[in-house]
PDB file of N, CA and C in Angstrom:
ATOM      1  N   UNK A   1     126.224 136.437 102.464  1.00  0.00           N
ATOM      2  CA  UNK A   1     125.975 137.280 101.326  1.00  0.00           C
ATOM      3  C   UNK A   1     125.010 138.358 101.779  1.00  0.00           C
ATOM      4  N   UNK A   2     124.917 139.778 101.333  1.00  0.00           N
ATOM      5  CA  UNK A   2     124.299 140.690 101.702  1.00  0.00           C
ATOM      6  C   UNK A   2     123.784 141.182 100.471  1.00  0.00           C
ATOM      7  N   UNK A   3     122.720 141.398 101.015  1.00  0.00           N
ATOM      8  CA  UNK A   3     121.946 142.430  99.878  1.00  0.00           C
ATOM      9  C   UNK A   3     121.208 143.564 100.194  1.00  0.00           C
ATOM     10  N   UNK A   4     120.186 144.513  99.220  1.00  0.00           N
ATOM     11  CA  UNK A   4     119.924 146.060  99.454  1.00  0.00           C
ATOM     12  C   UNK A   4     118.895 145.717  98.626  1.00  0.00           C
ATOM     13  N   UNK A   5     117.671 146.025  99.553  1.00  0.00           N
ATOM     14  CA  UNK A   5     116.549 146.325  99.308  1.00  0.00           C
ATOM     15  C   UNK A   5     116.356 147.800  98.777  1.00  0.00           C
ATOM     16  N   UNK A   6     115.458 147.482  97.292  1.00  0.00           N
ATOM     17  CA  UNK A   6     114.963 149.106  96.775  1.00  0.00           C
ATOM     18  C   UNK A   6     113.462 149.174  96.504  1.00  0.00           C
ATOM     19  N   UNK A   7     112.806 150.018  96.908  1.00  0.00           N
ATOM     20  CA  UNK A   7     111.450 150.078  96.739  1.00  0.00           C
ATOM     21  C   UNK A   7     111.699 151.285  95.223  1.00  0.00           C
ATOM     22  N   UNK A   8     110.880 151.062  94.467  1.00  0.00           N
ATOM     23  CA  UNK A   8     110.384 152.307  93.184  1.00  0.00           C
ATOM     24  C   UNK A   8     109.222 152.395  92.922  1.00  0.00           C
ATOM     25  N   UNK A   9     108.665 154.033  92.655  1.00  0.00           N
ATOM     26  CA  UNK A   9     107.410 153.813  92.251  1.00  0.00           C
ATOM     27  C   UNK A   9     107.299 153.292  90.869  1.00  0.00           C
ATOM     28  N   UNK A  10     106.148 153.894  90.324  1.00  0.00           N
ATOM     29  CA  UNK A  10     106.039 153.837  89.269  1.00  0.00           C
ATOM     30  C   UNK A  10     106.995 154.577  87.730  1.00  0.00           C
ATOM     31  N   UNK A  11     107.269 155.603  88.504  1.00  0.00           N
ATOM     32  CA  UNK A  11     108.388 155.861  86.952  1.00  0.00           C
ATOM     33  C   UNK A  11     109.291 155.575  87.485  1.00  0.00           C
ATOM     34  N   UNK A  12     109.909 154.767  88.680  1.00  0.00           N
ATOM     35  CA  UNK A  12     111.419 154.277  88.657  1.00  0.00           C
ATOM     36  C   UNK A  12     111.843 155.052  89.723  1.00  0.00           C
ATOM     37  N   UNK A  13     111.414 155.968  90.014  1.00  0.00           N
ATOM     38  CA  UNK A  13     112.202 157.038  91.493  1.00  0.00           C
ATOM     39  C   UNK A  13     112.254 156.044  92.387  1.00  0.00           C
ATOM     40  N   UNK A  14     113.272 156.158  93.360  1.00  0.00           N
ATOM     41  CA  UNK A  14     113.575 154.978  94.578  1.00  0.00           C
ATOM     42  C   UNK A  14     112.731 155.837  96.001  1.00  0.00           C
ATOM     43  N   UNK A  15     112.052 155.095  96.313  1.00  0.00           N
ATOM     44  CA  UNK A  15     110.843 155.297  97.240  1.00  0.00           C
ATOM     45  C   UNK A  15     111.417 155.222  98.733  1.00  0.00           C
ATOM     46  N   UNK A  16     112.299 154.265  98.748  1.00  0.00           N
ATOM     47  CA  UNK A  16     112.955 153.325 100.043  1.00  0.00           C
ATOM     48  C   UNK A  16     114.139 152.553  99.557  1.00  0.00           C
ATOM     49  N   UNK A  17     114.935 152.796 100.429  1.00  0.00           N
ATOM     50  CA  UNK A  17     115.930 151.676 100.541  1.00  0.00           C
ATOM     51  C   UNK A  17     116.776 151.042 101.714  1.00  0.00           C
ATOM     52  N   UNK A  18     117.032 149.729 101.425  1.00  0.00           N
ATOM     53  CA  UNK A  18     117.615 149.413 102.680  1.00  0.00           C
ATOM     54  C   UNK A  18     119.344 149.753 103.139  1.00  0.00           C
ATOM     55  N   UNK A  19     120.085 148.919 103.507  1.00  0.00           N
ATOM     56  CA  UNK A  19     121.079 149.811 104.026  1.00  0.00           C
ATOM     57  C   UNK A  19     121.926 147.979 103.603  1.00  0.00           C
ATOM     58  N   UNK A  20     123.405 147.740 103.424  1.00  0.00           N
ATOM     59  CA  UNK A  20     124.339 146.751 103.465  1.00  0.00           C
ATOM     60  C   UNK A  20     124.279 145.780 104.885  1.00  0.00           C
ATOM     61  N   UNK A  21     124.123 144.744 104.756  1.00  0.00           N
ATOM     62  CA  UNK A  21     124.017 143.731 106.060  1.00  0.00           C
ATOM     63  C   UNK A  21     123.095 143.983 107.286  1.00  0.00           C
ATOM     64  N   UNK A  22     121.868 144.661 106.549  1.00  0.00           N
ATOM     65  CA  UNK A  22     120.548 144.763 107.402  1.00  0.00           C
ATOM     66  C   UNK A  22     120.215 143.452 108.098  1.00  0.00           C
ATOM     67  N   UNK A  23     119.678 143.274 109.481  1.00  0.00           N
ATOM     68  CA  UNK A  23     118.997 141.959 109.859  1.00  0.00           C
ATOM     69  C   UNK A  23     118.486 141.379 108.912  1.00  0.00           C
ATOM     70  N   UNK A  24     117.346 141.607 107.905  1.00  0.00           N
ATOM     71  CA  UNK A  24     116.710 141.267 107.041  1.00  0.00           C
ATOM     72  C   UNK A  24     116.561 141.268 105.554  1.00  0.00           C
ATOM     73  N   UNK A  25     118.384 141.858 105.945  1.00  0.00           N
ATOM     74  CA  UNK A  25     118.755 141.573 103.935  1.00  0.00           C
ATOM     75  C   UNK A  25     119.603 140.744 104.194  1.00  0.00           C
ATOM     76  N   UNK A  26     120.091 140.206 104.651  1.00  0.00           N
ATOM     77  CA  UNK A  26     121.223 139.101 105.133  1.00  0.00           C
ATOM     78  C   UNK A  26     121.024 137.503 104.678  1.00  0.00           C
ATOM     79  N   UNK A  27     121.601 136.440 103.989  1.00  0.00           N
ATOM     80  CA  UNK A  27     121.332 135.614 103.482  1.00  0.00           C
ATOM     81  C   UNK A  27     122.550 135.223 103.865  1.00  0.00           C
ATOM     82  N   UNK A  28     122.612 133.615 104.605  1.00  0.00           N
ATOM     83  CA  UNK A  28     123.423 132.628 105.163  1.00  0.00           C
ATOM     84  C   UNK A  28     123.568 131.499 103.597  1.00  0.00           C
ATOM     85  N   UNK A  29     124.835 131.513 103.087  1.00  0.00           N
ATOM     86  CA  UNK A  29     124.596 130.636 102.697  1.00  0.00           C
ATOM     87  C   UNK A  29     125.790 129.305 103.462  1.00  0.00           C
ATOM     88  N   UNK A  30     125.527 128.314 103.184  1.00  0.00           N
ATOM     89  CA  UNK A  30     125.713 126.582 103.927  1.00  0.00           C
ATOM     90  C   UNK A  30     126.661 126.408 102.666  1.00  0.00           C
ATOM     91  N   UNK A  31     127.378 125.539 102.918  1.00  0.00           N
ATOM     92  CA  UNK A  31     128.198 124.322 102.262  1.00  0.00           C
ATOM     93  C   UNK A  31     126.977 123.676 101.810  1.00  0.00           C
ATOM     94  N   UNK A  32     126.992 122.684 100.007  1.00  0.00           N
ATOM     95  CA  UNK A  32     126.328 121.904  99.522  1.00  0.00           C
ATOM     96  C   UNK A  32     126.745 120.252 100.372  1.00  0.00           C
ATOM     97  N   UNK A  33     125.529 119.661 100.485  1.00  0.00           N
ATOM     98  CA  UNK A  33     125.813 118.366 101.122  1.00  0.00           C
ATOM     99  C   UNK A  33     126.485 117.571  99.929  1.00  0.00           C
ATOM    100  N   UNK A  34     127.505 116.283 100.163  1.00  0.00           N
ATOM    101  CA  UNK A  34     128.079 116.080  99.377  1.00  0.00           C
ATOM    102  C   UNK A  34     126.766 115.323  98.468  1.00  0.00           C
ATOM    103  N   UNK A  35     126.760 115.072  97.265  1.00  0.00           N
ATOM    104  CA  UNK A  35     125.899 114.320  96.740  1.00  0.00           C
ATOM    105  C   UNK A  35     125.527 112.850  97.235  1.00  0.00           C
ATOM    106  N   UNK A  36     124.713 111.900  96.854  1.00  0.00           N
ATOM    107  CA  UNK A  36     124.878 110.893  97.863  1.00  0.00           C
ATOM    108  C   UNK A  36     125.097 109.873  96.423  1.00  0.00           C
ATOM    109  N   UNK A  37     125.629 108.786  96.366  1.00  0.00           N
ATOM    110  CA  UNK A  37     125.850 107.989  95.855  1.00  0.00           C
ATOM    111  C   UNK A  37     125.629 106.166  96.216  1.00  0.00           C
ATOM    112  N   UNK A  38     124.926 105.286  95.559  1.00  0.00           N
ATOM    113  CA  UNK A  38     125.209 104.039  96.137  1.00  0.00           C
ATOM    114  C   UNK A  38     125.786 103.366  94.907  1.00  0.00           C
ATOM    115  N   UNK A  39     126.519 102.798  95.289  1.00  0.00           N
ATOM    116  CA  UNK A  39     127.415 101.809  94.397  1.00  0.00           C
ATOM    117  C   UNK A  39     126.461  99.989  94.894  1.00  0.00           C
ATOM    118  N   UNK A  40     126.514  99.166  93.766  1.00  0.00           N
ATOM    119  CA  UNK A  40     126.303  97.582  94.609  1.00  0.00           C
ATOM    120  C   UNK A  40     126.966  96.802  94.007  1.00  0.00           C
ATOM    121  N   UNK A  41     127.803  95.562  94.469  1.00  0.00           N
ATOM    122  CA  UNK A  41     128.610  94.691  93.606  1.00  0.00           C
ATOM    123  C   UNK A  41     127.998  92.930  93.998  1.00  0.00           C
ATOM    124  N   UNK A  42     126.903  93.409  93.838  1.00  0.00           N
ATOM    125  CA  UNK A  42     126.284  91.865  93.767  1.00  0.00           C
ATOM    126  C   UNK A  42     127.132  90.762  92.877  1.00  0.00           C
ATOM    127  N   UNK A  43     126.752  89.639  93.259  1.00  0.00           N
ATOM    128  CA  UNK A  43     127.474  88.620  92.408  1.00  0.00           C
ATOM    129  C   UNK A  43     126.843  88.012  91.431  1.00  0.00           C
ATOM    130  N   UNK A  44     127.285  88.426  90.014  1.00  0.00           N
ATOM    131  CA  UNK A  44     126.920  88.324  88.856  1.00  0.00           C
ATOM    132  C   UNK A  44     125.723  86.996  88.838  1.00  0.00           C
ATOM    133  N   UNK A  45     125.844  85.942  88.914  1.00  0.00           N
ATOM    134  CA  UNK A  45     125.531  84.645  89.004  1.00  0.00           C
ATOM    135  C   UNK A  45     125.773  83.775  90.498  1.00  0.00           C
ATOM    136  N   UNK A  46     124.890  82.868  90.568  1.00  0.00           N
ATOM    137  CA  UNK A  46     124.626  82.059  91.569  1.00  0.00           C
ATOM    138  C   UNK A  46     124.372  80.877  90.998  1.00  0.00           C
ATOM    139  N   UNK A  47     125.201  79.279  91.296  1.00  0.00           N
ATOM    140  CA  UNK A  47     124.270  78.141  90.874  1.00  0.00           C
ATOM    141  C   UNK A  47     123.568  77.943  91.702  1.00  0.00           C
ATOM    142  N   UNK A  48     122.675  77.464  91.348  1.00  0.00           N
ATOM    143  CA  UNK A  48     121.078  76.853  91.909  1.00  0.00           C
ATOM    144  C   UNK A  48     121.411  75.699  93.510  1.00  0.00           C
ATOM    145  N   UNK A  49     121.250  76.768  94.701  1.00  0.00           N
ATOM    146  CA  UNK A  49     121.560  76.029  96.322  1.00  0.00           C
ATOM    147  C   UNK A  49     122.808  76.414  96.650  1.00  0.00           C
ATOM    148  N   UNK A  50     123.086  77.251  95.990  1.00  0.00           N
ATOM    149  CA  UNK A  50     124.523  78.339  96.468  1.00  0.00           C
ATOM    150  C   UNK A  50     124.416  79.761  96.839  1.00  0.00           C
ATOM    151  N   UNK A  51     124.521  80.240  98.048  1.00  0.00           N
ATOM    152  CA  UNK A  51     124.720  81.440  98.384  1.00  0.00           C
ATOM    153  C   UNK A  51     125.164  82.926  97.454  1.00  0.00           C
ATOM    154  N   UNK A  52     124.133  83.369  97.692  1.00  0.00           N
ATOM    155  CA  UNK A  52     124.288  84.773  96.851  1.00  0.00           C
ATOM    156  C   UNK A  52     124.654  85.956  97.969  1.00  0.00           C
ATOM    157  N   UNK A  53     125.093  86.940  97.349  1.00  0.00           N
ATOM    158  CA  UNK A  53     125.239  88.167  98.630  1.00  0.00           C
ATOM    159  C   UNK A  53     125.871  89.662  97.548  1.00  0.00           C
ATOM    160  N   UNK A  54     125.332  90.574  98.257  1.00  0.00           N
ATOM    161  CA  UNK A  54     125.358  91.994  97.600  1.00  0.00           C
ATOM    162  C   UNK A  54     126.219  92.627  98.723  1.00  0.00           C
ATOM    163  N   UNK A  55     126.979  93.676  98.118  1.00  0.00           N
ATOM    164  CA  UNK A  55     127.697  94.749  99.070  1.00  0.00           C
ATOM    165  C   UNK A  55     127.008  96.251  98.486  1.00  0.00           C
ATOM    166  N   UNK A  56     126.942  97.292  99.543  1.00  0.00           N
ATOM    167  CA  UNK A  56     126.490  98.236  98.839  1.00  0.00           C
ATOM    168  C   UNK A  56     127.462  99.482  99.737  1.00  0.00           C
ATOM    169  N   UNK A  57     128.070 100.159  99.032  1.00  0.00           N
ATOM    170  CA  UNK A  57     128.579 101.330  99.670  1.00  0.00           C
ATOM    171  C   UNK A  57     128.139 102.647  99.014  1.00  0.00           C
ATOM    172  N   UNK A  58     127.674 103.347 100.242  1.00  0.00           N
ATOM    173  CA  UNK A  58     127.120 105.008 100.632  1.00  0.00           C
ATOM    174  C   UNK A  58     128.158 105.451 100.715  1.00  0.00           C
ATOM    175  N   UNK A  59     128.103 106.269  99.519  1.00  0.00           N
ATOM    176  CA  UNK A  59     128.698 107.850 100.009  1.00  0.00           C
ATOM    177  C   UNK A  59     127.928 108.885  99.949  1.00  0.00           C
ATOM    178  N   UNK A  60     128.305 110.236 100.526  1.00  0.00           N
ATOM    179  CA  UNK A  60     128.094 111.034 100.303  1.00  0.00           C
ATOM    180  C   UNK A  60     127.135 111.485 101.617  1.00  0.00           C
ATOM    181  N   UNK A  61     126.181 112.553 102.123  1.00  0.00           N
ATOM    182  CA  UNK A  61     125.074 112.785 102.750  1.00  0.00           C
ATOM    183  C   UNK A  61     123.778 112.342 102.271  1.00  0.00           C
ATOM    184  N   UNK A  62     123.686 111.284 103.620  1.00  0.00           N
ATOM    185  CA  UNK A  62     122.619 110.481 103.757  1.00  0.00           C
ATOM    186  C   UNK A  62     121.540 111.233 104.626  1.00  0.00           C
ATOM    187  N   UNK A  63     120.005 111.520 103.851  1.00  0.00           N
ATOM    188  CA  UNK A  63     119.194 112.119 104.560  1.00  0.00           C
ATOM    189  C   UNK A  63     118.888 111.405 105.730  1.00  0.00           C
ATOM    190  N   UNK A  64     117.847 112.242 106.808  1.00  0.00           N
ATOM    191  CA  UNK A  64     117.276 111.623 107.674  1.00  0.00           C
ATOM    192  C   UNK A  64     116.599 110.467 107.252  1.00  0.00           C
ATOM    193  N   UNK A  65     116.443 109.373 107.914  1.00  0.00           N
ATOM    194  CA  UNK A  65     115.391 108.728 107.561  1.00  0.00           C
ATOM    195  C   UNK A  65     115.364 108.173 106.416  1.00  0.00           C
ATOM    196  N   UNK A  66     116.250 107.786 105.618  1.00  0.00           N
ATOM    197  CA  UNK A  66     116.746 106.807 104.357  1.00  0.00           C
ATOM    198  C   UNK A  66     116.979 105.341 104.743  1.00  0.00           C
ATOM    199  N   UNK A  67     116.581 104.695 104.069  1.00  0.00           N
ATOM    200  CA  UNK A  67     116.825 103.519 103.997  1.00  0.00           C
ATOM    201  C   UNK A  67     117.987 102.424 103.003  1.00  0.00           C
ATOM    202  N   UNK A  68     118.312 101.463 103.179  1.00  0.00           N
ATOM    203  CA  UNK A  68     118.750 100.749 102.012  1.00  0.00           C
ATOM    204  C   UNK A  68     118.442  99.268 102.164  1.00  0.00           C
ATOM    205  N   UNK A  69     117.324  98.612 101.302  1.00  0.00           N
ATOM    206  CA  UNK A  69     116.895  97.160 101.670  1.00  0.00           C
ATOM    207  C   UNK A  69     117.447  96.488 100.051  1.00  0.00           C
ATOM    208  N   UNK A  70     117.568  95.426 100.529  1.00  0.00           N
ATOM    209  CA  UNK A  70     117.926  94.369  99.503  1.00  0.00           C
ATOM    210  C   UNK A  70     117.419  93.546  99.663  1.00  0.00           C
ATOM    211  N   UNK A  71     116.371  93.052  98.621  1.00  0.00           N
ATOM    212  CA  UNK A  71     115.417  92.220  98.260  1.00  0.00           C
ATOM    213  C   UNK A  71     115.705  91.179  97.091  1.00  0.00           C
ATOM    214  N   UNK A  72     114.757  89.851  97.299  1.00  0.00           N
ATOM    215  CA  UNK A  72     115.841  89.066  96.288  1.00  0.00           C
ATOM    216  C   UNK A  72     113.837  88.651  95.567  1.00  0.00           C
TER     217      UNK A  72
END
Protein backbone atom coordinates (compact mmCIF):
# COMPACT_ATOMS: atom_id res chain seq x y z
CA UNK A 1 0.00 0.00 0.00
CA UNK A 2 1.35 3.48 -0.79
CA UNK A 3 0.78 6.63 0.49
CA UNK A 4 1.56 10.71 0.06
CA UNK A 5 2.77 12.67 2.54
CA UNK A 6 1.36 16.49 2.81
CA UNK A 7 2.79 19.06 4.97
CA UNK A 8 0.19 22.49 5.42
CA UNK A 9 0.65 25.49 7.09
CA UNK A 10 -1.55 27.12 8.91
CA UNK A 11 -4.37 28.28 6.53
CA UNK A 12 -4.15 24.95 4.66
CA UNK A 13 -1.57 25.91 1.71
CA UNK A 14 0.50 22.61 1.05
CA UNK A 15 4.03 23.43 2.27
CA UNK A 16 5.57 19.91 1.06
CA UNK A 17 4.70 16.93 -0.41
CA UNK A 18 5.76 13.60 -0.95
CA UNK A 19 5.69 11.76 -4.21
CA UNK A 20 3.59 7.82 -4.80
CA UNK A 21 5.77 4.74 -3.47
CA UNK A 22 8.46 6.91 -1.75
CA UNK A 23 11.01 4.68 0.44
CA UNK A 24 9.25 6.14 3.34
CA UNK A 25 5.65 6.31 2.39
CA UNK A 26 5.52 2.70 1.61
CA UNK A 27 3.60 0.33 3.98
CA UNK A 28 4.02 -3.65 3.67
CA UNK A 29 1.09 -5.09 4.56
CA UNK A 30 1.36 -9.30 5.74
CA UNK A 31 -1.37 -11.87 5.57
CA UNK A 32 -3.40 -12.04 9.13
CA UNK A 33 -2.11 -15.13 11.16
CA UNK A 34 -4.82 -17.58 11.20
CA UNK A 35 -6.57 -17.09 14.59
CA UNK A 36 -5.51 -19.69 17.07
CA UNK A 37 -8.03 -21.91 18.53
CA UNK A 38 -7.94 -24.86 21.25
CA UNK A 39 -10.62 -27.24 21.30
CA UNK A 40 -10.44 -30.16 24.55
CA UNK A 41 -12.55 -33.35 24.72
CA UNK A 42 -11.80 -34.50 28.11
CA UNK A 43 -13.85 -37.31 29.43
CA UNK A 44 -16.91 -36.18 30.96
CA UNK A 45 -16.62 -38.49 34.12
CA UNK A 46 -14.19 -40.91 35.65
CA UNK A 47 -15.10 -43.68 38.39
CA UNK A 48 -13.05 -43.43 41.32
CA UNK A 49 -9.28 -45.69 40.28
CA UNK A 50 -10.06 -45.36 36.61
CA UNK A 51 -8.06 -43.55 34.16
CA UNK A 52 -8.94 -40.17 32.96
CA UNK A 53 -7.33 -38.45 29.79
CA UNK A 54 -7.92 -35.11 27.75
CA UNK A 55 -7.19 -34.51 23.96
CA UNK A 56 -6.57 -31.02 22.92
CA UNK A 57 -6.30 -29.83 19.30
CA UNK A 58 -4.46 -26.42 18.04
CA UNK A 59 -5.35 -24.73 15.33
CA UNK A 60 -4.51 -21.94 13.87
CA UNK A 61 -0.91 -19.76 14.55
CA UNK A 62 0.72 -20.69 17.52
CA UNK A 63 2.96 -17.89 19.00
CA UNK A 64 6.50 -18.27 19.95
CA UNK A 65 6.83 -19.63 23.11
CA UNK A 66 3.17 -20.88 24.02
CA UNK A 67 2.46 -23.46 25.96
CA UNK A 68 -0.39 -26.06 26.61
CA UNK A 69 -0.36 -27.92 30.21
CA UNK A 70 -3.04 -30.03 31.60
CA UNK A 71 -3.42 -30.12 35.11
CA UNK A 72 -5.72 -32.27 37.13
Amino acid sequence: MYWIESLYDADGDVLAEGSCGAPGETTVITEQPEELGVKTNAVPSVMLGEPAHDVATVTGTVPDGARLVFES
